[in-house]
C-alpha atoms as a PDB file:
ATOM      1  CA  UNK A   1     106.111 135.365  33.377  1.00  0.00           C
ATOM      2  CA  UNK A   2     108.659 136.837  35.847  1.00  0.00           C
ATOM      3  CA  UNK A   3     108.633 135.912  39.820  1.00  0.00           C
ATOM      4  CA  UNK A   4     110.510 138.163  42.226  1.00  0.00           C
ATOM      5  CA  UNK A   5     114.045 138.292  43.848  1.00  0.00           C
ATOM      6  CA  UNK A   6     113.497 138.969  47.341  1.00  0.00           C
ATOM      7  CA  UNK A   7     110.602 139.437  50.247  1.00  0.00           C
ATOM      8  CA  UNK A   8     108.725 142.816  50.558  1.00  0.00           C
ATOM      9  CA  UNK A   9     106.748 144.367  52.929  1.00  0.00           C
ATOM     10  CA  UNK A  10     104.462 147.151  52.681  1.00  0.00           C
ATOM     11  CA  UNK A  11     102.163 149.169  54.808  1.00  0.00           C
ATOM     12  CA  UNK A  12      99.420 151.648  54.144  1.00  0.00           C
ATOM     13  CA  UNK A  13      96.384 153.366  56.756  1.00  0.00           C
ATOM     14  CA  UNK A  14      93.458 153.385  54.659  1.00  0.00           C
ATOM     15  CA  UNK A  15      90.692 155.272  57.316  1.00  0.00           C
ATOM     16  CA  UNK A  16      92.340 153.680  60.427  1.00  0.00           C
ATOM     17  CA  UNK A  17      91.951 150.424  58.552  1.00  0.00           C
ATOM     18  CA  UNK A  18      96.297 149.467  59.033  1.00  0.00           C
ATOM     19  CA  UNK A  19      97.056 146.839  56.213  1.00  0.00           C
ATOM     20  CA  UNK A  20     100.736 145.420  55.912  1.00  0.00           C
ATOM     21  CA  UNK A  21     101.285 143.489  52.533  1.00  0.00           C
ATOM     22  CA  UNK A  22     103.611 140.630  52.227  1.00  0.00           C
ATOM     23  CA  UNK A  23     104.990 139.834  48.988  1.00  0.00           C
ATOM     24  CA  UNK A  24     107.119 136.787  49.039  1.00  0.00           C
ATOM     25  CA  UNK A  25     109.241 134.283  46.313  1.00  0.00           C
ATOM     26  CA  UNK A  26     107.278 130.607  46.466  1.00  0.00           C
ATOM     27  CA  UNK A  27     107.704 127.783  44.554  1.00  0.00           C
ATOM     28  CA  UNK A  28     106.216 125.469  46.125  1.00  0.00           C
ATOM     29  CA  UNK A  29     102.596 124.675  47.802  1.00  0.00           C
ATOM     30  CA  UNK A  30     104.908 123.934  51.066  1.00  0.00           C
ATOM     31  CA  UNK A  31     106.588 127.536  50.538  1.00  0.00           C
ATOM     32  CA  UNK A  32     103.120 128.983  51.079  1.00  0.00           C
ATOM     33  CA  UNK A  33     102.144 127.697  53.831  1.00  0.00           C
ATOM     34  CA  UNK A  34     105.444 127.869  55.436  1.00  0.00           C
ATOM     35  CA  UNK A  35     105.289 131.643  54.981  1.00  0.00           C
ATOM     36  CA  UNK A  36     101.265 132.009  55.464  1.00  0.00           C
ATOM     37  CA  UNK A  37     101.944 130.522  59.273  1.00  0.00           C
ATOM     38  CA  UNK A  38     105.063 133.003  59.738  1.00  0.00           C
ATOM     39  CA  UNK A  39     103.143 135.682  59.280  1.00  0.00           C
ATOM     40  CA  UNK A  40     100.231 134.662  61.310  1.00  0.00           C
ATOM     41  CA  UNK A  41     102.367 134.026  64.086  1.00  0.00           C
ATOM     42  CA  UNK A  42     103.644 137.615  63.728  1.00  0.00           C
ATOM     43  CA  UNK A  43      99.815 138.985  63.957  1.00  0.00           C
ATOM     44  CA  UNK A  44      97.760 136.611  65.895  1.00  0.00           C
ATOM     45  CA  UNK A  45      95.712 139.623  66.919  1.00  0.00           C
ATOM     46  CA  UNK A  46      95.202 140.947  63.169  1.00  0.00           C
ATOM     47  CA  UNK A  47      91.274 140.856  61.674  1.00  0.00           C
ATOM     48  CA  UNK A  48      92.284 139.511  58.919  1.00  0.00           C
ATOM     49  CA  UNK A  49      95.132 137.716  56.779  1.00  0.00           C
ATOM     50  CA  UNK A  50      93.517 137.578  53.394  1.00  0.00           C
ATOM     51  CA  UNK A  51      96.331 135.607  50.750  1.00  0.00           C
ATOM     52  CA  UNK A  52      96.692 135.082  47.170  1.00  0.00           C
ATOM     53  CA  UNK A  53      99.414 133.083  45.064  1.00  0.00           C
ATOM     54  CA  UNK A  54     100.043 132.165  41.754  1.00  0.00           C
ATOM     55  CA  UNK A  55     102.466 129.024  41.052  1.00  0.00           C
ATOM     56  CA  UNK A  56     104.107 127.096  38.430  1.00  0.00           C
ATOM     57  CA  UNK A  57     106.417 128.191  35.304  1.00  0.00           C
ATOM     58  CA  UNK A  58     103.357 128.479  33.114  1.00  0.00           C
ATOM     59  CA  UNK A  59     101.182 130.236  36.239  1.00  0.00           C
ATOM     60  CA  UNK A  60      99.404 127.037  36.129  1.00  0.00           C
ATOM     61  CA  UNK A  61      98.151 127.378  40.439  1.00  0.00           C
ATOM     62  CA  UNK A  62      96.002 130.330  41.163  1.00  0.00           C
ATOM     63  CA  UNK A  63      94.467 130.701  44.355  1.00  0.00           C
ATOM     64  CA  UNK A  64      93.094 133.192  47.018  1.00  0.00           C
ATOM     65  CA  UNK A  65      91.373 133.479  50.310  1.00  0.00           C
ATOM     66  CA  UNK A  66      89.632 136.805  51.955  1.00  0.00           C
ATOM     67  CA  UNK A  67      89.715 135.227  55.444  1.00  0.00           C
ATOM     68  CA  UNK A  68      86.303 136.512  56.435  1.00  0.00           C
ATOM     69  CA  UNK A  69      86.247 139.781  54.437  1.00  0.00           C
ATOM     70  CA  UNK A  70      83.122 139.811  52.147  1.00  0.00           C
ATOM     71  CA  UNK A  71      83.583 137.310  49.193  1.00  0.00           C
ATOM     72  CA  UNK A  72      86.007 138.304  46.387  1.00  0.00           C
ATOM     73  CA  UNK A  73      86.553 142.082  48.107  1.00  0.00           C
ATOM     74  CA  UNK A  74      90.164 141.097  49.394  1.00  0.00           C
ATOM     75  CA  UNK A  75      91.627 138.031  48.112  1.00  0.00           C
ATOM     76  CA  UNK A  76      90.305 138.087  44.225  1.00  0.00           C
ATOM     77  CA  UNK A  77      91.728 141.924  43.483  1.00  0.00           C
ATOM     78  CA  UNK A  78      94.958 140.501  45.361  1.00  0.00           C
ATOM     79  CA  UNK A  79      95.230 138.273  42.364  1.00  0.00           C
ATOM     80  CA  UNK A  80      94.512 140.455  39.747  1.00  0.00           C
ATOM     81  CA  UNK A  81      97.339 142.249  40.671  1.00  0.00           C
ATOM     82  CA  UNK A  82      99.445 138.921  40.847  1.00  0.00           C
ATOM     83  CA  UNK A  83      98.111 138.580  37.376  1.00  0.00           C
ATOM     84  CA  UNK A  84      98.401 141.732  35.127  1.00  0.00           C
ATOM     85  CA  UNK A  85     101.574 141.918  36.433  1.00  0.00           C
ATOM     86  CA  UNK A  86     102.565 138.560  35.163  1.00  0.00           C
ATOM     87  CA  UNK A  87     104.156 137.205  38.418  1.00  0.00           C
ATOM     88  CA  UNK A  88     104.405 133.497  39.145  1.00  0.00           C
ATOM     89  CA  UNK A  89     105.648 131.720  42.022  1.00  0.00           C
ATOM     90  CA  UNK A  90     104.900 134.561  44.213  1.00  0.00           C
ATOM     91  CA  UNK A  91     102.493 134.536  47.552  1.00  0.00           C
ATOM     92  CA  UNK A  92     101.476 137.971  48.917  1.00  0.00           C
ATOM     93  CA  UNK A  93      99.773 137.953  52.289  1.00  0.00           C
ATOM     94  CA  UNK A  94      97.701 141.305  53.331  1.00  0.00           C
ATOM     95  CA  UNK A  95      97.079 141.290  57.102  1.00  0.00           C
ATOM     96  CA  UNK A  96      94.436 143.908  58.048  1.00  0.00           C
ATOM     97  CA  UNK A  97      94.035 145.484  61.702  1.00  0.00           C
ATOM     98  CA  UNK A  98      90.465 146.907  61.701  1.00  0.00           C
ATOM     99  CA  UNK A  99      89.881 150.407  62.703  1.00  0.00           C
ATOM    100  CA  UNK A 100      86.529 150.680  63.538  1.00  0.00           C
ATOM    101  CA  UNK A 101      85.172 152.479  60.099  1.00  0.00           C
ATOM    102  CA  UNK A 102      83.601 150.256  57.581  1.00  0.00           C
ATOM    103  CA  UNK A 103      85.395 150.783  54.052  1.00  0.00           C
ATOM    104  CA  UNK A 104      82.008 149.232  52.038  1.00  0.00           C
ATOM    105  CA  UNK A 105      83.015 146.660  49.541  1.00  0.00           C
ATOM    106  CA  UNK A 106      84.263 148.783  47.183  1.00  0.00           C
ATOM    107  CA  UNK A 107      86.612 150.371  49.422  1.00  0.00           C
ATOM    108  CA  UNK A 108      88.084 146.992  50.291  1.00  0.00           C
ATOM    109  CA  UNK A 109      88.563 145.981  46.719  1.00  0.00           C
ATOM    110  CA  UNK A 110      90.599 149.492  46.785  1.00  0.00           C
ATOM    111  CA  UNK A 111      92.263 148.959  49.759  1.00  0.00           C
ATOM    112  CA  UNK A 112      93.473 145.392  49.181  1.00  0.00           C
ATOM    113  CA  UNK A 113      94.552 146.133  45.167  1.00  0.00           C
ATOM    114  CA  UNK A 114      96.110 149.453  46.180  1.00  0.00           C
ATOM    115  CA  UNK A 115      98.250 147.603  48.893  1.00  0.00           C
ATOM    116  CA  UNK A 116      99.102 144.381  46.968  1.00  0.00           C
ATOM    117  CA  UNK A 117     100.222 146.649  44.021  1.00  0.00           C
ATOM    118  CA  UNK A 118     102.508 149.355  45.920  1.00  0.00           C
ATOM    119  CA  UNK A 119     104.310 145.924  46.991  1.00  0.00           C
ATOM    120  CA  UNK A 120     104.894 144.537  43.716  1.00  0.00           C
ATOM    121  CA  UNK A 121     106.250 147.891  42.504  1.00  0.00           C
ATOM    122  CA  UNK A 122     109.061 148.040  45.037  1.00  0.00           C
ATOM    123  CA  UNK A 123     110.058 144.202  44.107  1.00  0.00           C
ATOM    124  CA  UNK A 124     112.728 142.924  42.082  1.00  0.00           C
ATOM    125  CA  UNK A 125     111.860 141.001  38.911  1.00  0.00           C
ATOM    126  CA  UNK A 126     112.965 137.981  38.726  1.00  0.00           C
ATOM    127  CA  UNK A 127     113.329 137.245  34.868  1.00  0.00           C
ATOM    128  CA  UNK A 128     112.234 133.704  33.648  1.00  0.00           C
ATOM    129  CA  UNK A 129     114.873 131.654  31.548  1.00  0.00           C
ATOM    130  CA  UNK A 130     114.449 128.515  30.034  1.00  0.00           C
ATOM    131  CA  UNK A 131     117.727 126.516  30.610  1.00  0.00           C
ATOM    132  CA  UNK A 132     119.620 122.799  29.580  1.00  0.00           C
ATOM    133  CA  UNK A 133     122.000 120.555  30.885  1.00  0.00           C
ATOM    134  CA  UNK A 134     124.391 119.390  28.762  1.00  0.00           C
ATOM    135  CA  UNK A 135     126.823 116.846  28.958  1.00  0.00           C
ATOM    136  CA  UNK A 136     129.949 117.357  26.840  1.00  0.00           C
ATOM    137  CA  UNK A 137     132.618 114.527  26.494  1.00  0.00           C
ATOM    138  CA  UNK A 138     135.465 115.251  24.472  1.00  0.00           C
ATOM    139  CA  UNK A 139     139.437 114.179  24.481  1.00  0.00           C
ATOM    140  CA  UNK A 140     142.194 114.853  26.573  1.00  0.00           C
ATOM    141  CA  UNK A 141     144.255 116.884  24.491  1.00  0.00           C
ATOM    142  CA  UNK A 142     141.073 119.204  23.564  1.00  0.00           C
ATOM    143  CA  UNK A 143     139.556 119.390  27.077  1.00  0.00           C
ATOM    144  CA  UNK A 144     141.671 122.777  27.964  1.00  0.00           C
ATOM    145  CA  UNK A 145     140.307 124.958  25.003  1.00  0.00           C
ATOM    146  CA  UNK A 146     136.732 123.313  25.471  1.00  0.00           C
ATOM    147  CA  UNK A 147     136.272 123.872  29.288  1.00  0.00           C
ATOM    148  CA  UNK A 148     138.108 127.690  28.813  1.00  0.00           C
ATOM    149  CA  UNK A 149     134.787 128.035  26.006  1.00  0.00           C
ATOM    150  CA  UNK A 150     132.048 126.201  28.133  1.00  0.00           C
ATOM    151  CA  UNK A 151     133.038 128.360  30.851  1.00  0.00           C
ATOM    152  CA  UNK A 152     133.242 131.734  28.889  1.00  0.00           C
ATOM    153  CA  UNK A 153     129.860 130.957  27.787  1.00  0.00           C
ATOM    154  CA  UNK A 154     127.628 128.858  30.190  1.00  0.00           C
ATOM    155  CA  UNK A 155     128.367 127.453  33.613  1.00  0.00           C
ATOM    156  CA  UNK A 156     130.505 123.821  34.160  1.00  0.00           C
ATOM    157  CA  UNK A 157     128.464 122.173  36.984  1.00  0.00           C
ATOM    158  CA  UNK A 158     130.762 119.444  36.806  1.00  0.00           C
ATOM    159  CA  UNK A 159     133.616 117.729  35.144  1.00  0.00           C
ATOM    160  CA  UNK A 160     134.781 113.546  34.922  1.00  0.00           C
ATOM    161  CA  UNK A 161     138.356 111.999  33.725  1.00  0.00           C
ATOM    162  CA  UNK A 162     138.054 109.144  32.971  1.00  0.00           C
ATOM    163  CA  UNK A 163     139.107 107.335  29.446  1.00  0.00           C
ATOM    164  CA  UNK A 164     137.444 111.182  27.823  1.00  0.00           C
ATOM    165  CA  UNK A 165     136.826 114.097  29.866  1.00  0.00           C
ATOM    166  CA  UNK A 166     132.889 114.766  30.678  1.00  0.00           C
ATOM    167  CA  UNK A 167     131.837 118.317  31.379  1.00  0.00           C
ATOM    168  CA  UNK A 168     128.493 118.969  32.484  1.00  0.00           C
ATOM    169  CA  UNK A 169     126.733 122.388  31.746  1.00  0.00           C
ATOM    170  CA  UNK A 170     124.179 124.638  32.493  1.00  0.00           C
ATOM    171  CA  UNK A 171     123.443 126.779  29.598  1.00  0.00           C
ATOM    172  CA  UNK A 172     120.276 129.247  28.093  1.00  0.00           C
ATOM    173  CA  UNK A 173     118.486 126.693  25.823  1.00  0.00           C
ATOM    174  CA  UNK A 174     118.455 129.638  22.940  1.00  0.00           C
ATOM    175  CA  UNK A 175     121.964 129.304  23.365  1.00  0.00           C
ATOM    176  CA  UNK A 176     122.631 125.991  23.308  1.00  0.00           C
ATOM    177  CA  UNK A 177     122.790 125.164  19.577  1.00  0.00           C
ATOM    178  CA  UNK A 178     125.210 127.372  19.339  1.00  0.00           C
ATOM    179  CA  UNK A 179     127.421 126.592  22.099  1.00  0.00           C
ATOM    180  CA  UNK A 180     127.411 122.847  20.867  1.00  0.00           C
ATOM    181  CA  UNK A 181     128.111 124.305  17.423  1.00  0.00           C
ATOM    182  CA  UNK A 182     131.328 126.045  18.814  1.00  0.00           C
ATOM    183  CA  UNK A 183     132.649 122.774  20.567  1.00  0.00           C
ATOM    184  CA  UNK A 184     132.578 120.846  17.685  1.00  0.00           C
ATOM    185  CA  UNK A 185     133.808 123.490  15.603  1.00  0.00           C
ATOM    186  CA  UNK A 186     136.609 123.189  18.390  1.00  0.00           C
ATOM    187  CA  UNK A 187     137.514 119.386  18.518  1.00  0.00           C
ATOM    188  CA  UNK A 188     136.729 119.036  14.182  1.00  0.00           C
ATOM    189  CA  UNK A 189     133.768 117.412  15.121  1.00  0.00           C
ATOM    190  CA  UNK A 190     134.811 114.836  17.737  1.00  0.00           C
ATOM    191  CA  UNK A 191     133.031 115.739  20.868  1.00  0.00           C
ATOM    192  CA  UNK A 192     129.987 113.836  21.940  1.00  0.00           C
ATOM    193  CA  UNK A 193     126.969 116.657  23.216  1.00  0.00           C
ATOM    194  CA  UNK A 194     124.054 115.562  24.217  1.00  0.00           C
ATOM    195  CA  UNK A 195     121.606 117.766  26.307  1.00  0.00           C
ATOM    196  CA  UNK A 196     119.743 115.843  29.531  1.00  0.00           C
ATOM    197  CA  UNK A 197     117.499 117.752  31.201  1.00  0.00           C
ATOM    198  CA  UNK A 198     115.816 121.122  30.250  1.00  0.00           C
ATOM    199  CA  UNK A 199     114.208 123.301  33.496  1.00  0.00           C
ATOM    200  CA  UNK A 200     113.514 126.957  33.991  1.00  0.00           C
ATOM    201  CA  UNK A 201     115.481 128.828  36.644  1.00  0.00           C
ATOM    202  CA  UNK A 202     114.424 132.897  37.731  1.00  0.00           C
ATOM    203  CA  UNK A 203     116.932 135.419  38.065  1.00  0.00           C
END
């Protein structure tokens, strides 16, 4: 699943119907509704501000809303889109200004798909990677050639002198093992690695 790099907004006239589609990065519940208010704020006089989102690293929250448009004409197709383009942690808001000729339920489903999609296309992916944190302690007189490889390789978030020298590290998980395998090669087996925390981060 990707998510996207930055906020886009689109707008299309579909038979004096105006709809302007908001396509924005969320992580979080509170990032949605943070975003949903902005943009009702911005069109208090809009028909309607139908919304659909997809959270969660494994697309675990789906949800939508037509706002008063006929069930599952607006909202529902906004997801599909969401979803066979295998976004996550994305919210796209359409906001539709009625004018004055019906589109039929058929033509909404059009309408709303057609606008949600022409968003997406002009995003940026953002590409999932599954990431650790390592902590690396080795000795003093090795710490030079190991922090010149952690850094060539991964990023040092962090680094302690105390008896040893700590480093701490962000690095790609399907690197890892071979990272480690390089710092021991390094110190002839004396560092200490031992990996704390494993996340996923979008770029």
């Amino acid at each position: 699943m990707d998510s996207i790099k930055t906020a886009i907004t689109h707008t299309l006239e579909i038979k004096k119907s105006t709809f302007i589609a908001y396509l924005r990065p969320a992580a979080f519940i509170k990032d949605v509704e943070h975003a949903l208010k902005t943009i009702r704020d911005a069109h208090p006089e809009a028909s309607h501000h139908c919304v659909a989102y997809v959270l969660g690293h494994e697309s675990e929250v789906q949800r939508f809303d037509d706002d008063g448009e006929p069930a599952h004409t607006a909202g529902k197709p906004m997801l599909e889109v969401l979803r066979k383009n295998h976004l996550t942690n994305v919210l796209c808001v359409v906001v539709r200004y009625f004018g004055g000729v019906k589109l039929g339920a058929g033509g909404l489903v059009r309408a709303y798909t057609k606008a949600t999609s022409e968003a997406v296309k002009r995003a940026k992916r953002a590409t999932k990677h599954a990431m650790v944190t390592l902590q690396v302690r080795v000795d003093f007189p090795e710490a030079g050639a190991v922090e010149r490889a952690l850094r060539a390789r991964a990023r040092v978030s962090d680094s302690v002198y105390t008896d040893s020298v700590l480093f701490v590290v962000d690095a790609c998980e399907s690197e890892a093992d071979a990272l480690e395998g390089h710092v021991r090669d390094l110190t002839r087996g004396n560092a200490h690695v031992e990996v704390t925390r494993r996340y996923v981060t979008y770029t």
